[in-house]
C-alpha atoms as a PDB file:
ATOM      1  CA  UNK A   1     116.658 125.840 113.575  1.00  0.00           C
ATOM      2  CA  UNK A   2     118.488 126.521 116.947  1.00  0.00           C
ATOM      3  CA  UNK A   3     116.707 124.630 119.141  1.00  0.00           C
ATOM      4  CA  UNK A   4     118.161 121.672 116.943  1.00  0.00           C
ATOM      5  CA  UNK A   5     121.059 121.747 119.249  1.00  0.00           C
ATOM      6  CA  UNK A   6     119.291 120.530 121.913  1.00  0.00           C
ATOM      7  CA  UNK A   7     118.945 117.035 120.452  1.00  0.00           C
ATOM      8  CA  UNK A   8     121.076 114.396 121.728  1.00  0.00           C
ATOM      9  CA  UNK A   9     121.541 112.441 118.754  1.00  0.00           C
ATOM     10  CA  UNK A  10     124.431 112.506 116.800  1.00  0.00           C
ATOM     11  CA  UNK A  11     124.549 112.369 112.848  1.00  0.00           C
ATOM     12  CA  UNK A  12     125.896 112.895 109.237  1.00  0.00           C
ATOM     13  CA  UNK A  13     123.474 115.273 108.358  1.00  0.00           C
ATOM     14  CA  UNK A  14     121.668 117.927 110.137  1.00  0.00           C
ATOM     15  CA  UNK A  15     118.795 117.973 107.994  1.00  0.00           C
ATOM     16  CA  UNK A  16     116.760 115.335 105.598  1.00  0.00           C
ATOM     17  CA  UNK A  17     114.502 116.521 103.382  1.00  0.00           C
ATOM     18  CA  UNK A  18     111.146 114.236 102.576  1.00  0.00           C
ATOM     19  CA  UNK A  19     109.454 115.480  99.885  1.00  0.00           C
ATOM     20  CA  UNK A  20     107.015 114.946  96.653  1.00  0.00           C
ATOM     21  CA  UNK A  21     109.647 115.863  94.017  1.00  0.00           C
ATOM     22  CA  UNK A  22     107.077 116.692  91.105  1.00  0.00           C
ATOM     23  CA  UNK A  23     105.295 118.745  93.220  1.00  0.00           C
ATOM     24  CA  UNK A  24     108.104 120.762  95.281  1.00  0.00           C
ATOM     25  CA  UNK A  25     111.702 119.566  93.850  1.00  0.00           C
ATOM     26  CA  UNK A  26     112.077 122.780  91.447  1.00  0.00           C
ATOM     27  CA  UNK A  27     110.667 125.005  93.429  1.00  0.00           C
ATOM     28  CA  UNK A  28     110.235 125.094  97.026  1.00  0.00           C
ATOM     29  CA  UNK A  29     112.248 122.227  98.029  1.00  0.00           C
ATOM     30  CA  UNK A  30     115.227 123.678  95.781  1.00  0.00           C
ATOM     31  CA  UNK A  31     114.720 126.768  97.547  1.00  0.00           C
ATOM     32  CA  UNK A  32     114.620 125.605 101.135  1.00  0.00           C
ATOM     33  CA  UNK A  33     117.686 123.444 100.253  1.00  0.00           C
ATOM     34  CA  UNK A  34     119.444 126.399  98.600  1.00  0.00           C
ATOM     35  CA  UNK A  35     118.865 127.905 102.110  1.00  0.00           C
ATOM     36  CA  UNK A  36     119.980 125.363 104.081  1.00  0.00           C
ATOM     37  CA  UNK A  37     122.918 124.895 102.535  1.00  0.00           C
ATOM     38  CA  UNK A  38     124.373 128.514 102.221  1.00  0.00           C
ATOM     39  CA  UNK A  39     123.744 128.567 106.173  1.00  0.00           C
ATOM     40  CA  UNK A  40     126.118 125.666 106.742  1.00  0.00           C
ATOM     41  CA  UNK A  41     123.624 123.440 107.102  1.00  0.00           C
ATOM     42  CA  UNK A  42     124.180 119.594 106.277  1.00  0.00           C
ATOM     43  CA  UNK A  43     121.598 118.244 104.237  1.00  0.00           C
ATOM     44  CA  UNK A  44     120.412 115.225 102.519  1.00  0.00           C
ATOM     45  CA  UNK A  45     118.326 115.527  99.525  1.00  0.00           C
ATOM     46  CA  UNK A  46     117.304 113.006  97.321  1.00  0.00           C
ATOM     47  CA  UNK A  47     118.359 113.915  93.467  1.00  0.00           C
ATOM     48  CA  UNK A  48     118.287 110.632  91.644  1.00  0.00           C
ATOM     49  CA  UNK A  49     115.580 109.641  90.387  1.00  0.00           C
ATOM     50  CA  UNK A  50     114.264 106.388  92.449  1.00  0.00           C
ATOM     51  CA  UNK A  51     112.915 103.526  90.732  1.00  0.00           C
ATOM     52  CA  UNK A  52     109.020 102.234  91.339  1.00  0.00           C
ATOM     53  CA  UNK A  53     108.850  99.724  93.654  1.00  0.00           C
ATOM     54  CA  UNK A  54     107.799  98.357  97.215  1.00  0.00           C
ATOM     55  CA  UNK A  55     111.147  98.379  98.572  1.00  0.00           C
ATOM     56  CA  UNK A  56     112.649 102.252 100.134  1.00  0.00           C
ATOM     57  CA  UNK A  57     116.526 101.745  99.084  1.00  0.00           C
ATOM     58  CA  UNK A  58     118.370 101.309 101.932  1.00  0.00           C
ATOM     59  CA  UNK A  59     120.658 104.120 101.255  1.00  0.00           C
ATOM     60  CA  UNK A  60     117.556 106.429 102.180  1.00  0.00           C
ATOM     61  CA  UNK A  61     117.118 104.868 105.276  1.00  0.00           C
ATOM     62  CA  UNK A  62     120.269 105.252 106.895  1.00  0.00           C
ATOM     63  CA  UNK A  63     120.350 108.933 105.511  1.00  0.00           C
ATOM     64  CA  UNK A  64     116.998 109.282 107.439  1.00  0.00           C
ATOM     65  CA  UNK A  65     118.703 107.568 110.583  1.00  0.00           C
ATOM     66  CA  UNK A  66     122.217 109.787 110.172  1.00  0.00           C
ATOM     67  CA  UNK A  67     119.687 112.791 110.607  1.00  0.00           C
ATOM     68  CA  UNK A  68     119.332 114.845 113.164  1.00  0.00           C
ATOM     69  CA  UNK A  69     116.144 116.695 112.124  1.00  0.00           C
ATOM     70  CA  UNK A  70     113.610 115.311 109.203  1.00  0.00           C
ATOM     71  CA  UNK A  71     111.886 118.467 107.347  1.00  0.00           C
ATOM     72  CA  UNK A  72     108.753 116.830 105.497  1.00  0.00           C
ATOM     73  CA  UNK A  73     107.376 118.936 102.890  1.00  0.00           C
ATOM     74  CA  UNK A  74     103.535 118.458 102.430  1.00  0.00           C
ATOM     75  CA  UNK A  75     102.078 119.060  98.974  1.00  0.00           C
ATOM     76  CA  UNK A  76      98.813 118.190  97.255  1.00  0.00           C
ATOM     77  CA  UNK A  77     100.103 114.760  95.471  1.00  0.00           C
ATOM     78  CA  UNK A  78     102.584 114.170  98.620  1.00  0.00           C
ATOM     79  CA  UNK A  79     100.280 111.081  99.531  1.00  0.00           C
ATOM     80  CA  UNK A  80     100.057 109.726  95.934  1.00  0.00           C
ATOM     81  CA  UNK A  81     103.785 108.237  96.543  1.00  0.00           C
ATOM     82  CA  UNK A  82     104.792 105.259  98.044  1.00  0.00           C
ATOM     83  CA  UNK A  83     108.560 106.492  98.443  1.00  0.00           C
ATOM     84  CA  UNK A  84     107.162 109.532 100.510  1.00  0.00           C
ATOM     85  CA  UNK A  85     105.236 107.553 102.800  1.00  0.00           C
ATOM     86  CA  UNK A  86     107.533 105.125 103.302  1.00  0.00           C
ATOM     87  CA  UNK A  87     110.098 107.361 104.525  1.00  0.00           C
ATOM     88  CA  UNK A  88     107.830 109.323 106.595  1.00  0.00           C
ATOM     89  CA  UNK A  89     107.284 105.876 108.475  1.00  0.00           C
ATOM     90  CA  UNK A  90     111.183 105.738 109.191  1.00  0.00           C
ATOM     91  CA  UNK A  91     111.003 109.706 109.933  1.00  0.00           C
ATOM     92  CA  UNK A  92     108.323 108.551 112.698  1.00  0.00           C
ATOM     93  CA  UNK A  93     110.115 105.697 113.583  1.00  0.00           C
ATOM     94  CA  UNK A  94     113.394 107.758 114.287  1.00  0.00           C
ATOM     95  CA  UNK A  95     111.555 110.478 116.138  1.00  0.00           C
ATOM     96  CA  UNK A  96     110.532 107.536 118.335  1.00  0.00           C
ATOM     97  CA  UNK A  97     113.474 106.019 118.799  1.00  0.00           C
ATOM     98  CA  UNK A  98     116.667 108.281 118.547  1.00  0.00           C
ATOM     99  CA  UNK A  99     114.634 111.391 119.697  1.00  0.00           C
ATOM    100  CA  UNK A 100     115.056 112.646 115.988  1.00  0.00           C
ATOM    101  CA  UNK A 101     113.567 116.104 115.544  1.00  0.00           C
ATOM    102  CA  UNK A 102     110.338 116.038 112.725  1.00  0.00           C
ATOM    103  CA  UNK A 103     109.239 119.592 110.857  1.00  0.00           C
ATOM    104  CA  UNK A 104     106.427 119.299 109.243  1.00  0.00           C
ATOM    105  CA  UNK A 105     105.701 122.132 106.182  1.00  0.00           C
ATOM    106  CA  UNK A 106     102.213 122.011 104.952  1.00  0.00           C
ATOM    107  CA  UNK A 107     103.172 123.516 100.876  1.00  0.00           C
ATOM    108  CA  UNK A 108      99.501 124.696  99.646  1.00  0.00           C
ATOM    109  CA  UNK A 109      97.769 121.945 101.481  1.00  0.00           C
ATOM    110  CA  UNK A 110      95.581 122.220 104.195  1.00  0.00           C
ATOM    111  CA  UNK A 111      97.511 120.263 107.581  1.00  0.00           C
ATOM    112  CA  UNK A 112      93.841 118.854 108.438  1.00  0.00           C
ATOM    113  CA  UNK A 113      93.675 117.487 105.002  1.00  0.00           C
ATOM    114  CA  UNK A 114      96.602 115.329 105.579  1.00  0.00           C
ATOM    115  CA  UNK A 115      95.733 114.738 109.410  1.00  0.00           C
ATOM    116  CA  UNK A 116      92.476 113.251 108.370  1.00  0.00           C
ATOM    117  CA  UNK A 117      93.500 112.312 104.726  1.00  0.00           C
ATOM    118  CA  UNK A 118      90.562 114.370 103.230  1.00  0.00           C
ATOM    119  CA  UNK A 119      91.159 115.802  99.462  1.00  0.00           C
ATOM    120  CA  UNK A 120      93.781 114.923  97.240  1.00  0.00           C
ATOM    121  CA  UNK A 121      95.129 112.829 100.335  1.00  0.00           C
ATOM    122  CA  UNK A 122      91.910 110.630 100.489  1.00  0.00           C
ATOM    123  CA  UNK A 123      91.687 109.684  96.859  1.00  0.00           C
ATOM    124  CA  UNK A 124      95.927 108.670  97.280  1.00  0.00           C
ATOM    125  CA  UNK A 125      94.783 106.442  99.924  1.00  0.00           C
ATOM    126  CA  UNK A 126      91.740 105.203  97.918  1.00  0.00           C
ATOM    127  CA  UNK A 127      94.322 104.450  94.827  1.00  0.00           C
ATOM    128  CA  UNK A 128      96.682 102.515  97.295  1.00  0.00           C
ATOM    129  CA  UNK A 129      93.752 100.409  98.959  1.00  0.00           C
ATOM    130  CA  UNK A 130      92.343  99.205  95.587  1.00  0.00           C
ATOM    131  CA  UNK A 131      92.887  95.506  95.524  1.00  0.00           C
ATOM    132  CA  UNK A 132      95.432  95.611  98.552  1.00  0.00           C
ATOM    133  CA  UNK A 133      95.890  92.629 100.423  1.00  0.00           C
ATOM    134  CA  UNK A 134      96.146  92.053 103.951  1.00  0.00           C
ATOM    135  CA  UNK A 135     100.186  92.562 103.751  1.00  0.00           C
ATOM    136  CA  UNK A 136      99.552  96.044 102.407  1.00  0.00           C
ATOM    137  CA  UNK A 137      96.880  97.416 104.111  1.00  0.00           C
ATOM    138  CA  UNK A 138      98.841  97.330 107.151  1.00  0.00           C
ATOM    139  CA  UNK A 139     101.308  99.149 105.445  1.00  0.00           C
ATOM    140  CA  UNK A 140      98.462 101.506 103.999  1.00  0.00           C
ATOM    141  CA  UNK A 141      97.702 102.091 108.198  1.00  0.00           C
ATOM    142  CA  UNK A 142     101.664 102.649 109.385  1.00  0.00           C
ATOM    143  CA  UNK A 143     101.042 105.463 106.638  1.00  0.00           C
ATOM    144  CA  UNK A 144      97.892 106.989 107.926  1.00  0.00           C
ATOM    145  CA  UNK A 145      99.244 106.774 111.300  1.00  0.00           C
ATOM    146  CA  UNK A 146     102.720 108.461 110.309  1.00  0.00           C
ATOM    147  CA  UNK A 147     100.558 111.260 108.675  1.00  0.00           C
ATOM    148  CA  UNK A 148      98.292 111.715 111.502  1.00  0.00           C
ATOM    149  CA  UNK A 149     101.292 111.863 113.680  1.00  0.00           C
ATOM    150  CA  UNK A 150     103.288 114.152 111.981  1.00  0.00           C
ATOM    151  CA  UNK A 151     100.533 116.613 110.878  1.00  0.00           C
ATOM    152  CA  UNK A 152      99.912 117.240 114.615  1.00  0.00           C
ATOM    153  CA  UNK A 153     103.350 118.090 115.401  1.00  0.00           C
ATOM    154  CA  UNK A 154     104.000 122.128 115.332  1.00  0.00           C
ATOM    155  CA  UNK A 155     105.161 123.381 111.766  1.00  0.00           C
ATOM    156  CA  UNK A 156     104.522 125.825 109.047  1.00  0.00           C
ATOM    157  CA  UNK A 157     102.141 126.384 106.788  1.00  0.00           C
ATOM    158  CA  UNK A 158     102.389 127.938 103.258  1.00  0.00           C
ATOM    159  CA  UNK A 159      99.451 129.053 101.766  1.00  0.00           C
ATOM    160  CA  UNK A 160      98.641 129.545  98.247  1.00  0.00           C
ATOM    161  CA  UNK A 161      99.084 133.499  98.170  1.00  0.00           C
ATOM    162  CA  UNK A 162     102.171 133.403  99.543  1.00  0.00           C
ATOM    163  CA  UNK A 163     104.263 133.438  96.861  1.00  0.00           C
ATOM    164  CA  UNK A 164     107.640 133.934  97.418  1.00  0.00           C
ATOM    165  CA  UNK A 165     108.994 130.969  99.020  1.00  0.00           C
ATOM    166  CA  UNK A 166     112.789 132.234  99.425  1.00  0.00           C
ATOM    167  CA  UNK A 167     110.868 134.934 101.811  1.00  0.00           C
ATOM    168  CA  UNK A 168     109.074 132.373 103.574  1.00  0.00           C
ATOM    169  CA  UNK A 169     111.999 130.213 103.835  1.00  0.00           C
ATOM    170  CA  UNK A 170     114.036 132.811 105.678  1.00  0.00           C
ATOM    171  CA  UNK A 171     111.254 134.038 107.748  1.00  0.00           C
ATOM    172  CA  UNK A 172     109.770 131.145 109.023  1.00  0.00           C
ATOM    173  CA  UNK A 173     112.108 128.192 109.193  1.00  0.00           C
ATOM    174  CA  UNK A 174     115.808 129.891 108.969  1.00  0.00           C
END
């Protein structure tokens, strides 16, 4: 996390945390937060429950925006929600933009499974493009594009055997 200092932009938070809460919130994502936090470091996580819908809640975005680093958490059903991708595509968009720092963690999925959306990431995508209209599957691409993007950048990956996460945490990412 040191070379964070390096970054230009200026923020509320030092870290937001994008993430597939049934697959990582309790766990993981608790964990790495835990972490985070006990090393002074300021970070948004999402702990209300959002309602279903099209529309990110603007709240989210400008937490994404007030960040100076965006730590995405892959996880086998990451792609299944809307929420997730959609604020990936503002994490992308921010990178772009306000030269926003994007650390990608690939939790028991394989990173070329989400770079190519093979797996569970393929049948997400073939859920969201089932009846989609024209409106939506250019939505549908800003998300493949975001994932392709982001699974290139240089991150960590946690494998299925590795099992104790606070270990990992501190290790790899602290």
């Amino acid at each position: 996390m040191a070379s964070a200092s390096t970054s230009t932009h200026v923020g509320i938070y030092d870290v937001f945390l994008n993430f597939r809460g049934a697959d990582t919130r309790y766990h993981f994502t608790d964990h790495l937060y835990s972490e985070l936090r006990k090393n002074d470091v300021r970070t948004f996580r999402d702990d209300e429950e959002l309602e279903r819908g099209d529309v990110i809640a603007p709240g989210l975005l400008k937490a994404i925006e007030q960040s100076r680093i965006s730590i995405v958490v892959f996880s086998e059903n990451y792609a299944q929600s809307r929420w997730c991708l959609d604020e990936l595509v503002k994490i992308i968009e921010c990178r772009t933009e306000r030269e926003q720092i994007v650390l990608p963690v690939f939790y028991h999925v394989d990173p070329s499974h989400v770079r190519k959306q093979m797996g569970s990431y393929g049948e997400a995508f073939a859920d969201h493009e089932k009846d989609a209209d024209l409106k939506k599957r250019e939505k549908i691409q800003k998300w493949r594009t975001a994932l392709t993007e982001t699974s290139n950048l240089s991150g960590w990956r946690l494998l299925d055997n590795q099992e104790h996460s606070e270990e990992f945490i501190a290790d790899a990412i602290l």
